[in-house]
Structure formats: C-alpha cells, structure tokens
N, C-alpha and C. Protein backbone atom coordinates (compact mmCIF):
# COMPACT_ATOMS: atom_id res chain seq x y z
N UNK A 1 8.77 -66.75 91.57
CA UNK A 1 9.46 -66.08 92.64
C UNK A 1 9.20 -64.57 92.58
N UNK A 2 9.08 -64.34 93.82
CA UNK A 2 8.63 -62.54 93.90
C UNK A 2 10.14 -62.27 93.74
N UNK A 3 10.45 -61.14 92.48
CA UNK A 3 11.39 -60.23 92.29
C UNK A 3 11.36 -59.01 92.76
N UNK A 4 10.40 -58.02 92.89
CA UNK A 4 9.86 -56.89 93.66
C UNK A 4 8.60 -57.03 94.32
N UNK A 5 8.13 -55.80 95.02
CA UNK A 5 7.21 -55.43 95.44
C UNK A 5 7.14 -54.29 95.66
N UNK A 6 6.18 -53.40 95.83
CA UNK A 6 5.72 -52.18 95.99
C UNK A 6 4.29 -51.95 96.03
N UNK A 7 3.94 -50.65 97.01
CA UNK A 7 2.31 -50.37 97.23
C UNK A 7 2.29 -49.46 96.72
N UNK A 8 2.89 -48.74 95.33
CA UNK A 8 2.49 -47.60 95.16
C UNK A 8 2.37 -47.47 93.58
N UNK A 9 1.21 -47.39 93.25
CA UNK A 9 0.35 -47.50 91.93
C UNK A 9 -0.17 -46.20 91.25
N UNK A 10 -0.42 -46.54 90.21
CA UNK A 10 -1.56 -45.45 89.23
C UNK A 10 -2.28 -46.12 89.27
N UNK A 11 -3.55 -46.72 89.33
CA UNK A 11 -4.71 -47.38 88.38
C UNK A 11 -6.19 -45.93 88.20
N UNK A 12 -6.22 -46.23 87.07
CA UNK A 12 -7.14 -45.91 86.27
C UNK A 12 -8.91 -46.31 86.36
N UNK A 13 -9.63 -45.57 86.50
CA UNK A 13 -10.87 -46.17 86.99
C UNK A 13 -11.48 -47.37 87.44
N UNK A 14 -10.78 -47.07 88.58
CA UNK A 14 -10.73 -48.43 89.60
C UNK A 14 -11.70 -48.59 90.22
N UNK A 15 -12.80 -48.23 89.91
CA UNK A 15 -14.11 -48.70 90.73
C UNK A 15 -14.49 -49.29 89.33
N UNK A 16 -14.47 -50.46 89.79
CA UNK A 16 -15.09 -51.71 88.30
C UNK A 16 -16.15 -52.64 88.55
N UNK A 17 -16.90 -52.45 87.44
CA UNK A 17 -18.39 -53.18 87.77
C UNK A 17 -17.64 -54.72 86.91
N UNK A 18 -18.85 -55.80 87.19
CA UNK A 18 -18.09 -57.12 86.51
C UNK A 18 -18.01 -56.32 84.75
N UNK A 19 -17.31 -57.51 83.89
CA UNK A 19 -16.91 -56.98 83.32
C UNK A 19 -16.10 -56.18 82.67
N UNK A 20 -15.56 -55.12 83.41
CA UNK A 20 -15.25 -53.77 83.01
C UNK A 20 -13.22 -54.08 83.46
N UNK A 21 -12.94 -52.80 82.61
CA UNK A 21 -11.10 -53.41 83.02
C UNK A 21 -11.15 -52.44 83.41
N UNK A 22 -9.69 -52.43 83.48
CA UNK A 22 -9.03 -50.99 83.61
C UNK A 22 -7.33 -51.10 83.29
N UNK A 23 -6.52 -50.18 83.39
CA UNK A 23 -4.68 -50.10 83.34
C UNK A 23 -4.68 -49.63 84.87
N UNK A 24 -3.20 -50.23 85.01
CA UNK A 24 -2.31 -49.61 85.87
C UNK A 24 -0.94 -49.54 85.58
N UNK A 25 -0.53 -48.67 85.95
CA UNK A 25 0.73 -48.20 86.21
C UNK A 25 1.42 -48.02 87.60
N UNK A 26 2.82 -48.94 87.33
CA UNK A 26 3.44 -49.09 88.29
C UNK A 26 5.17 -49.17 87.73
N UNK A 27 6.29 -48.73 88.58
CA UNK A 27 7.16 -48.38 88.37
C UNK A 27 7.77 -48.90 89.38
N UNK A 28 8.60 -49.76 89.46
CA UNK A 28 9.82 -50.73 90.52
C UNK A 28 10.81 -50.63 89.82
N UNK A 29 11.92 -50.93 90.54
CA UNK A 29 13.27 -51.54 90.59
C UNK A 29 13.48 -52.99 90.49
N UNK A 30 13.61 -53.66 89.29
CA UNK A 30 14.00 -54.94 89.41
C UNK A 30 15.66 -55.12 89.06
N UNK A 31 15.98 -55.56 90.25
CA UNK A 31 17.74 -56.05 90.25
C UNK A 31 18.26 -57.37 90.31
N UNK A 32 17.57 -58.39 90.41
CA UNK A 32 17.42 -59.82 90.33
C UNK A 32 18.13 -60.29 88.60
N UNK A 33 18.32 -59.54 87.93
CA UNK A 33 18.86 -59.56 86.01
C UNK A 33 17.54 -59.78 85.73
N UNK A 34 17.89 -60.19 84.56
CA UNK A 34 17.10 -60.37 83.33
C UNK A 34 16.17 -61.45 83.79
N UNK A 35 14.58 -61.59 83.45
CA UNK A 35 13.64 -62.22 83.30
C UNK A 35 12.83 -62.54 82.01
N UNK A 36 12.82 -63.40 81.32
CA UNK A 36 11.77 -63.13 80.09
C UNK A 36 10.79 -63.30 79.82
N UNK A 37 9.65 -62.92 81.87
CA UNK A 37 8.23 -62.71 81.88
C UNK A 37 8.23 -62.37 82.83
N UNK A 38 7.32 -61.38 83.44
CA UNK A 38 6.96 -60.79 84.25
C UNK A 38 5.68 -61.24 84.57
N UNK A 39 5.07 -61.08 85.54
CA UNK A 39 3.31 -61.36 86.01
C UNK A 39 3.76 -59.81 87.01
N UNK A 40 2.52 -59.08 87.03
CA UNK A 40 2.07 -58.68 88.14
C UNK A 40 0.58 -58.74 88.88
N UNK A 41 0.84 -58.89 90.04
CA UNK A 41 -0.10 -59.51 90.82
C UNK A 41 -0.87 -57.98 91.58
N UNK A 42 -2.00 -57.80 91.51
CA UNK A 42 -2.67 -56.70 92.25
C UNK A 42 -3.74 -57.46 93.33
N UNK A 43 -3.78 -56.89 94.59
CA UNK A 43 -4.88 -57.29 95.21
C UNK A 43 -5.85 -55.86 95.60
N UNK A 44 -6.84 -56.27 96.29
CA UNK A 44 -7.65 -54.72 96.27
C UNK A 44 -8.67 -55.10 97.09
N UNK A 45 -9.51 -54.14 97.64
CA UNK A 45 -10.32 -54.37 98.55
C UNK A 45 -12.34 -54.13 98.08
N UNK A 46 -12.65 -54.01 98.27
CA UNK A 46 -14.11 -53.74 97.66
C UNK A 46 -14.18 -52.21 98.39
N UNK A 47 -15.15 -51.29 97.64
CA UNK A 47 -15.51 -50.15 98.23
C UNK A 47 -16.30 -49.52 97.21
N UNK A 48 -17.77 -49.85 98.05
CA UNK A 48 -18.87 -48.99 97.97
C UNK A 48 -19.19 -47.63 97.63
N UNK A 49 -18.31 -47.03 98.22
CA UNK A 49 -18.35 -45.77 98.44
C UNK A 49 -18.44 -44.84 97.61
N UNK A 50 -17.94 -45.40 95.88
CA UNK A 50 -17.58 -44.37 94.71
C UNK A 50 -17.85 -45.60 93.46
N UNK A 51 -18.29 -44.68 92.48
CA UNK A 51 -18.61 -45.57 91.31
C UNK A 51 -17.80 -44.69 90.17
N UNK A 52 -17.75 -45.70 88.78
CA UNK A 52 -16.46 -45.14 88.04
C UNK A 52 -17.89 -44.90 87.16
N UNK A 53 -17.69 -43.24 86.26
CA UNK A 53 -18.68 -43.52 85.20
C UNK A 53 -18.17 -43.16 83.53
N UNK A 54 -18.05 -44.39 83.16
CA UNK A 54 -17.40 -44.13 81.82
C UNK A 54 -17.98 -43.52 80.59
N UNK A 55 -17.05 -43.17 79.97
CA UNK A 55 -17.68 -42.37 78.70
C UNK A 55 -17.15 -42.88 77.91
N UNK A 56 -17.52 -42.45 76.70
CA UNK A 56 -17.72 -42.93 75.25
C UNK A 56 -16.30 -42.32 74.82
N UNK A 57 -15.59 -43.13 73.98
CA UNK A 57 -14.36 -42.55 74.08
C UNK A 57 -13.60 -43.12 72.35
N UNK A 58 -12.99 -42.00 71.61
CA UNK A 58 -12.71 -42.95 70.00
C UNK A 58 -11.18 -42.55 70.62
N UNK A 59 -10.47 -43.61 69.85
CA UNK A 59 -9.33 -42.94 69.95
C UNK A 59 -8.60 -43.05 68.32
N UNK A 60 -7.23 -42.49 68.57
CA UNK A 60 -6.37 -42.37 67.05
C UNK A 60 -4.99 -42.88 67.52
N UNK A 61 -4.12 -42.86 66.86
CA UNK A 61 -2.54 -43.05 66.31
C UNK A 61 -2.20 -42.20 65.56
N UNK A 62 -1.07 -41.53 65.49
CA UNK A 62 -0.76 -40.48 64.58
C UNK A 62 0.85 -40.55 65.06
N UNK A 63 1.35 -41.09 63.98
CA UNK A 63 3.30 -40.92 64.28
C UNK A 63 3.87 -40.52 62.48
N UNK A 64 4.88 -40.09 63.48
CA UNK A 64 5.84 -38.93 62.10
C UNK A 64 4.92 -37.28 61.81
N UNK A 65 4.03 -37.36 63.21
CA UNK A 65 3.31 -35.57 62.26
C UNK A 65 4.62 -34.83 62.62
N UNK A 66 4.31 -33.91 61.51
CA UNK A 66 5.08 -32.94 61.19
C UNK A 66 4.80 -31.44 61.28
N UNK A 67 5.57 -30.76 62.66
CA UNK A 67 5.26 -29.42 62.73
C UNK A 67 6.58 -28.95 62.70
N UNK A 68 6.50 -27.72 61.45
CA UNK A 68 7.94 -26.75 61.80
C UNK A 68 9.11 -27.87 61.11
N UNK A 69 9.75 -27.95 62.33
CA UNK A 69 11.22 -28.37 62.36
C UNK A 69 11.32 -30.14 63.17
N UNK A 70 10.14 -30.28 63.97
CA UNK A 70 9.81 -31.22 64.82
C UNK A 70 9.19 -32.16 63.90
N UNK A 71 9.20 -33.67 64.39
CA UNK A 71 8.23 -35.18 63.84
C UNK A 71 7.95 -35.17 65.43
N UNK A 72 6.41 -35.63 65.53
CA UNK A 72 5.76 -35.63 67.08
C UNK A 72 5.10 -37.29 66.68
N UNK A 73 4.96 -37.97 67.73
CA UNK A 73 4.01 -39.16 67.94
C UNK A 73 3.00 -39.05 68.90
N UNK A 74 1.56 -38.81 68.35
CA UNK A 74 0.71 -38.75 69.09
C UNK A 74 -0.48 -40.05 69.43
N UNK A 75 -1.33 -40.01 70.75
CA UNK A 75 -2.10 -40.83 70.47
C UNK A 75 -3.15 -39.54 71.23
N UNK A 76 -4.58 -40.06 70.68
CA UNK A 76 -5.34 -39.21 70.73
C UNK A 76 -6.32 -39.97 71.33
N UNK A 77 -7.77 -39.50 72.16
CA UNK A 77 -8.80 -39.31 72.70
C UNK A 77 -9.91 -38.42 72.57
N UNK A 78 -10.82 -39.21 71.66
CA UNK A 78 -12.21 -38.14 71.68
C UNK A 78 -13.27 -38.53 72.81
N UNK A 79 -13.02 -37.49 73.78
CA UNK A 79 -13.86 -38.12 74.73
C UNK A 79 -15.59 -36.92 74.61
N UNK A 80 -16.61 -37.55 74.81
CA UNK A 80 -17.88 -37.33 75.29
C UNK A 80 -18.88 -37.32 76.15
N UNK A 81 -19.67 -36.42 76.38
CA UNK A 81 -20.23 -36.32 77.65
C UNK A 81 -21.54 -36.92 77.24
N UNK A 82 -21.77 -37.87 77.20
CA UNK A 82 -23.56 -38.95 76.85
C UNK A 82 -23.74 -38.64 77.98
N UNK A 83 -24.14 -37.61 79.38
CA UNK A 83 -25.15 -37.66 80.51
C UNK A 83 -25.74 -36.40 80.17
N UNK A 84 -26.98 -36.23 81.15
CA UNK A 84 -27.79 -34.79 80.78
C UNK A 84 -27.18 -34.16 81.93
N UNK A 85 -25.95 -34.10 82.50
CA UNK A 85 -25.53 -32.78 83.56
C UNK A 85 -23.75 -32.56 82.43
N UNK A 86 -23.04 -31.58 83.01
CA UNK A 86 -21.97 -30.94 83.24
C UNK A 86 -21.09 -32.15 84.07
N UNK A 87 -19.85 -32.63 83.54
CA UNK A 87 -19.03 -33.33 84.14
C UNK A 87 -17.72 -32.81 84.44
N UNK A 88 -17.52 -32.70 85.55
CA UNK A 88 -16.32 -31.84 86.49
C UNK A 88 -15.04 -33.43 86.49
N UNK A 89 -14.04 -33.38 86.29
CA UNK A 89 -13.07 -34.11 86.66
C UNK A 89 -12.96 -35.63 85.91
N UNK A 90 -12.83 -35.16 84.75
CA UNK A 90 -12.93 -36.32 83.65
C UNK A 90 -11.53 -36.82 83.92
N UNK A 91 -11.21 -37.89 83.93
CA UNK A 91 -9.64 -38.59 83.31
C UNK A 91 -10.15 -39.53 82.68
N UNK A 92 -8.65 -39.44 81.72
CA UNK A 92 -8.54 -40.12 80.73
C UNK A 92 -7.22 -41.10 80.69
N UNK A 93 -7.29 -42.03 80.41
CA UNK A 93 -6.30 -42.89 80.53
C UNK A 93 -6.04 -43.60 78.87
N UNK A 94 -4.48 -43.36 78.32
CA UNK A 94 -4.33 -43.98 77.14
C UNK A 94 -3.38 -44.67 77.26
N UNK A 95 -3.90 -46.21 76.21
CA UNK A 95 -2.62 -46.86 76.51
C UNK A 95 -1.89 -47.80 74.87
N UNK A 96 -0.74 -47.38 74.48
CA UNK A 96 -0.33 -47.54 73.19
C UNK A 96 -0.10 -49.26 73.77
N UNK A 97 -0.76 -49.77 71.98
CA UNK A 97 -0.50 -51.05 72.06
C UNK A 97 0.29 -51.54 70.70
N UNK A 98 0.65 -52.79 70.86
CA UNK A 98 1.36 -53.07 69.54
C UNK A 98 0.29 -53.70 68.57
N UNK A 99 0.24 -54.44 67.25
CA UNK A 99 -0.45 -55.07 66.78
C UNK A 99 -0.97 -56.19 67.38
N UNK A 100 -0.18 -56.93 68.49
CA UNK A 100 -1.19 -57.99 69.79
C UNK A 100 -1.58 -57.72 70.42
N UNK A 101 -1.82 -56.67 70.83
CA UNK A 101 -2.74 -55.49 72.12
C UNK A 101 -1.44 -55.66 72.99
N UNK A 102 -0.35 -55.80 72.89
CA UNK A 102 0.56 -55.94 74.27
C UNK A 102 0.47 -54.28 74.48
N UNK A 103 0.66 -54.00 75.85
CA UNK A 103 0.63 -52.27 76.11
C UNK A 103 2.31 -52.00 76.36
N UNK A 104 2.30 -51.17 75.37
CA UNK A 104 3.28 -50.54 75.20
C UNK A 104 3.88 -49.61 75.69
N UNK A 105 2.85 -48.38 76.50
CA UNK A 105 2.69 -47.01 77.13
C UNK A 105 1.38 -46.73 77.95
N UNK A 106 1.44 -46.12 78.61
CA UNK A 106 0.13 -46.32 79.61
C UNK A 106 0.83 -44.53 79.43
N UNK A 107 -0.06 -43.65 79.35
CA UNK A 107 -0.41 -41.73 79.84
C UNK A 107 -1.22 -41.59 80.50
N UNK A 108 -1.56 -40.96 80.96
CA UNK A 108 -3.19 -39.88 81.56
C UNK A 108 -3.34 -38.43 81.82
N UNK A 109 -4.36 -38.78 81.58
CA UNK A 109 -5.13 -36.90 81.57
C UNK A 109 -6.33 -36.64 82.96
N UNK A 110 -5.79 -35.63 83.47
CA UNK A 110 -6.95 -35.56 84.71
C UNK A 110 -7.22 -33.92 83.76
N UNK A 111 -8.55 -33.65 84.00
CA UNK A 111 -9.21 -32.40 83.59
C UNK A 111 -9.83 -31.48 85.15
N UNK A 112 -9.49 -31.98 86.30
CA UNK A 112 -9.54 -31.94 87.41
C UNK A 112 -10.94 -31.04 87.78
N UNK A 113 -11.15 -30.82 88.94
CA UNK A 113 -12.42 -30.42 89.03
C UNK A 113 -12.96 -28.99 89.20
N UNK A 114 -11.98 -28.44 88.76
CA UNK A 114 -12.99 -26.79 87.83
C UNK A 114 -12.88 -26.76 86.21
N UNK A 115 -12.72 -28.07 85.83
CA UNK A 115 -13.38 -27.87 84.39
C UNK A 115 -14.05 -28.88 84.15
N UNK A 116 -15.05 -28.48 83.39
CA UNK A 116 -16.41 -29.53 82.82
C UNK A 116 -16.80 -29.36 81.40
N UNK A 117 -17.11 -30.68 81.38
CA UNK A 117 -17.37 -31.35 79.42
C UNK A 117 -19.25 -31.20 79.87
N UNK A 118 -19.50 -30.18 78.61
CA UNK A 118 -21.14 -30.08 78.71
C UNK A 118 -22.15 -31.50 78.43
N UNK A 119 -22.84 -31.23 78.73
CA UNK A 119 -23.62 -32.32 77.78
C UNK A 119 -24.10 -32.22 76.25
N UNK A 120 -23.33 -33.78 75.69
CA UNK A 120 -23.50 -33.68 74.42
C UNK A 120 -22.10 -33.34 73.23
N UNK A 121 -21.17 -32.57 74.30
CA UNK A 121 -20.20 -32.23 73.80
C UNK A 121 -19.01 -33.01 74.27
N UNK A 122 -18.13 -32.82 72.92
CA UNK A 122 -16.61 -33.53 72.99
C UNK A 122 -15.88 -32.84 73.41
N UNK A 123 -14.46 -33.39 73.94
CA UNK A 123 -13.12 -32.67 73.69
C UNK A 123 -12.30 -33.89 73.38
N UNK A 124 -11.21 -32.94 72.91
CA UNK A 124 -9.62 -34.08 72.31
C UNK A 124 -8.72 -33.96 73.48
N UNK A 125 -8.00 -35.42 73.91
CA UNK A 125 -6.87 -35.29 74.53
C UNK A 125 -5.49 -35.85 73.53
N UNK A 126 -4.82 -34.65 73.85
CA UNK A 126 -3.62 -35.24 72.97
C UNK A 126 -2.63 -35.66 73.76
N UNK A 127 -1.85 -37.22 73.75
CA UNK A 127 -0.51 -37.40 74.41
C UNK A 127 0.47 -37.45 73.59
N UNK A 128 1.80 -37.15 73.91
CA UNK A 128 3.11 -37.18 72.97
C UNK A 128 3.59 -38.57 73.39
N UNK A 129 3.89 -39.12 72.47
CA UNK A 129 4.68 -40.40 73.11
C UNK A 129 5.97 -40.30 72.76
N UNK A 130 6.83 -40.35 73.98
CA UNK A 130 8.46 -40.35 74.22
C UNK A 130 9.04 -40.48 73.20
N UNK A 131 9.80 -39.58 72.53
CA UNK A 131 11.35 -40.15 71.94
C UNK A 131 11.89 -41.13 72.43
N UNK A 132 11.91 -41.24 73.39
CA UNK A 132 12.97 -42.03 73.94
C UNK A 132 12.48 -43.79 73.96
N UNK A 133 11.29 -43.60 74.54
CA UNK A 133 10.35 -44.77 74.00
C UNK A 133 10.33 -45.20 72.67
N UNK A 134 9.56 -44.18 71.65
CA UNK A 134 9.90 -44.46 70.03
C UNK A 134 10.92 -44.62 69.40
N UNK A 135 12.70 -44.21 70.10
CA UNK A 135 13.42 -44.81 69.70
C UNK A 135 13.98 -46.22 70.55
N UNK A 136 13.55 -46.66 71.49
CA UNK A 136 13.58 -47.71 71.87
C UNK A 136 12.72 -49.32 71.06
N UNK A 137 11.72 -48.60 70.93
CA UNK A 137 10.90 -49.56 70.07
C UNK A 137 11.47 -49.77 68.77
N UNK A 138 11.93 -48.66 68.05
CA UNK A 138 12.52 -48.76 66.77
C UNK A 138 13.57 -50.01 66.86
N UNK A 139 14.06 -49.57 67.76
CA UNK A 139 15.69 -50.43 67.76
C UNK A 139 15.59 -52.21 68.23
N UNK A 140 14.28 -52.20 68.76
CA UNK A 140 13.95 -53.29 69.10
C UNK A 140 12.83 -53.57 68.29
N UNK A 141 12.80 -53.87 67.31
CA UNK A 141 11.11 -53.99 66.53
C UNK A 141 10.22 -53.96 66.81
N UNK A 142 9.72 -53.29 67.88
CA UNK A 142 8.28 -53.24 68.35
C UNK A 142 8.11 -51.58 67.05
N UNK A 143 6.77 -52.12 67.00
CA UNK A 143 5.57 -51.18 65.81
C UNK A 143 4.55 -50.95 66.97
N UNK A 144 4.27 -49.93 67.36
CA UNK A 144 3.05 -49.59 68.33
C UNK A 144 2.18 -49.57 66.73
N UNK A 145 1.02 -50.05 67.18
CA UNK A 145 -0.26 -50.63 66.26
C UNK A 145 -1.69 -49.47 66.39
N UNK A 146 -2.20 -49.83 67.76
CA UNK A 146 -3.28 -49.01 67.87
C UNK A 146 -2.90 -47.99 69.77
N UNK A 147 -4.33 -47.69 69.80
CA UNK A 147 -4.40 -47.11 70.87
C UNK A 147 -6.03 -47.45 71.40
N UNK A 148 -5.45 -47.72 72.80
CA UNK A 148 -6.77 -48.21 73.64
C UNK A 148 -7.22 -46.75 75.06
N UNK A 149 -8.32 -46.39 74.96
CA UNK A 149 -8.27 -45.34 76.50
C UNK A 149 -10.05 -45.90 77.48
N UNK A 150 -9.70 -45.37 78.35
CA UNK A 150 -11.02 -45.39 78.99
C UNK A 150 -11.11 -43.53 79.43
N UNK A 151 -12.15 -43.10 79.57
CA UNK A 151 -12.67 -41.76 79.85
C UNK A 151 -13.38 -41.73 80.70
N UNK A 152 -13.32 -41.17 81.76
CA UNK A 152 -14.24 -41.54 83.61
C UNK A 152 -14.46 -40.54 83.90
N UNK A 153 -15.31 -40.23 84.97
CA UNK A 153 -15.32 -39.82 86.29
C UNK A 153 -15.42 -40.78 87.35
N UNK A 154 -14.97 -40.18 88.55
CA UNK A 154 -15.21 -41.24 89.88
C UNK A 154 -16.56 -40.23 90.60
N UNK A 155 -17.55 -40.77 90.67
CA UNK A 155 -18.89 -40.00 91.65
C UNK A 155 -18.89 -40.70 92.90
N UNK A 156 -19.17 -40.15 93.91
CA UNK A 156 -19.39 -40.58 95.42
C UNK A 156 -20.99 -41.68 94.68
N UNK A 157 -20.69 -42.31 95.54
CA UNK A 157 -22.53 -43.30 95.18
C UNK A 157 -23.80 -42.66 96.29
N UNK A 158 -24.73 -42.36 95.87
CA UNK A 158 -25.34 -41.29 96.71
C UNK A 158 -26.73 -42.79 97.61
C-alpha cells in the first residue's frame, strides 16, 4: 500500500550508464504509524542530453576525532581528476553505511562551477555526521561501518 508520495528528490548522478548506481534522497511525511519496511519506488524518464562523468573516489570513517573541547564524526572523500582538462562543478555524494551496506546517511558536496580540480590532482571532502543522528544510532544499536561516495560531473553530451 502507498503510504506517501512526493516529486521532490535529491538524486545524485543521475545520468546512469547500465551498470552504474547512484543515491537518492528524499524526505516525506509518513502518518499512516509504524511500518517495519519501507520500499521506495522511483520512476524516470531517459535523457540524452547530459552524461554523468565519474571519478575515482577513496573514501574514510573517522568517529570520536578530537579537536579542542569537541568529539566530531567524519566521513571523508578523496576525490580525483583522471581527465586531461580542468573540471568545473564536481559533486560529491556520501553515504554512511552500517556493517550490511544498509545506508545510514546520504550528504553532498557541490564544488559548483567557478571552481575546478586540475588534472591529476586531488581534493578532500569532509562531512560531519549529525549528533543527533550519532546519538540516535547509539541508542538504537546501529554501528555505522563504512562509507560509500560517487564523485561526478554532469557534461552536456556534445
């Protein structure tokens, strides 16, 4: 039974060749109570028009660092530019998982389009992941495990 609906999404390098995934993020109101599974259903259209081009991407986990007076939970992104031009408008999409890959947190990073990753060269994206989240998980035994990202641009297809 449909409990919600809504047309209004995040997805993450959504021009997908076979193969290839991606995350989305989406945020409803469910008032129907308690369920103990969810499905969500996406439909989508085809379009030519733009291709997703991914990059090479490591990522990390890092919880309890310690700066000052603060404990921070980070997940991290080393993203890279493997083409021979200048890349304008990188995003990055991270998504904390538990030890079963269930996704835990979905972030993103747009680097938008007056800044560019050279060729050959890295940068780090750092996300904080919620207190409020990390003490939610605590209290409910979820252990976030690893971290999964994809690193894009979207190019017009010429």
């Amino acid at each position: 039974d449909v409990i919600t609906s809504s047309d209004y999404l995040s997805a993450y390098a959504e021009y997908l060749e076979p193969g290839e995934y991606t995350y989305v993020k989406m945020y409803s109101e469910i008032t129907s109570g308690k369920a103990a599974d969810y499905t969500m259903t996406l439909t989508g259209k085809s379009d030519n028009s733009k291709h997703t081009v991914r990059l090479p991407v490591e990522t990390d986990l890092q919880l309890g660092v310690k700066d000052g007076w603060w404990t921070y939970d980070y997940m991290y992104a080393t993203v890279t530019n493997d083409t021979d031009k200048p890349l304008y408008g990188i995003r990055v999409v991270l998504a904390l998982l538990d030890a079963e890959g269930n996704i835990l947190d979905i972030e993103d990073e747009n680097m938008y389009d007056d800044k560019a990753l050279t060729p050959g060269s890295s940068m780090i994206v750092r996300k904080d992941i919620s207190s409020t989240f990390m003490d939610y998980y605590k209290a409910n035994g979820i252990v976030p495990a690893s971290v999964d990202a994809i690193a894009y641009v979207i190019e017009d297809v010429e």
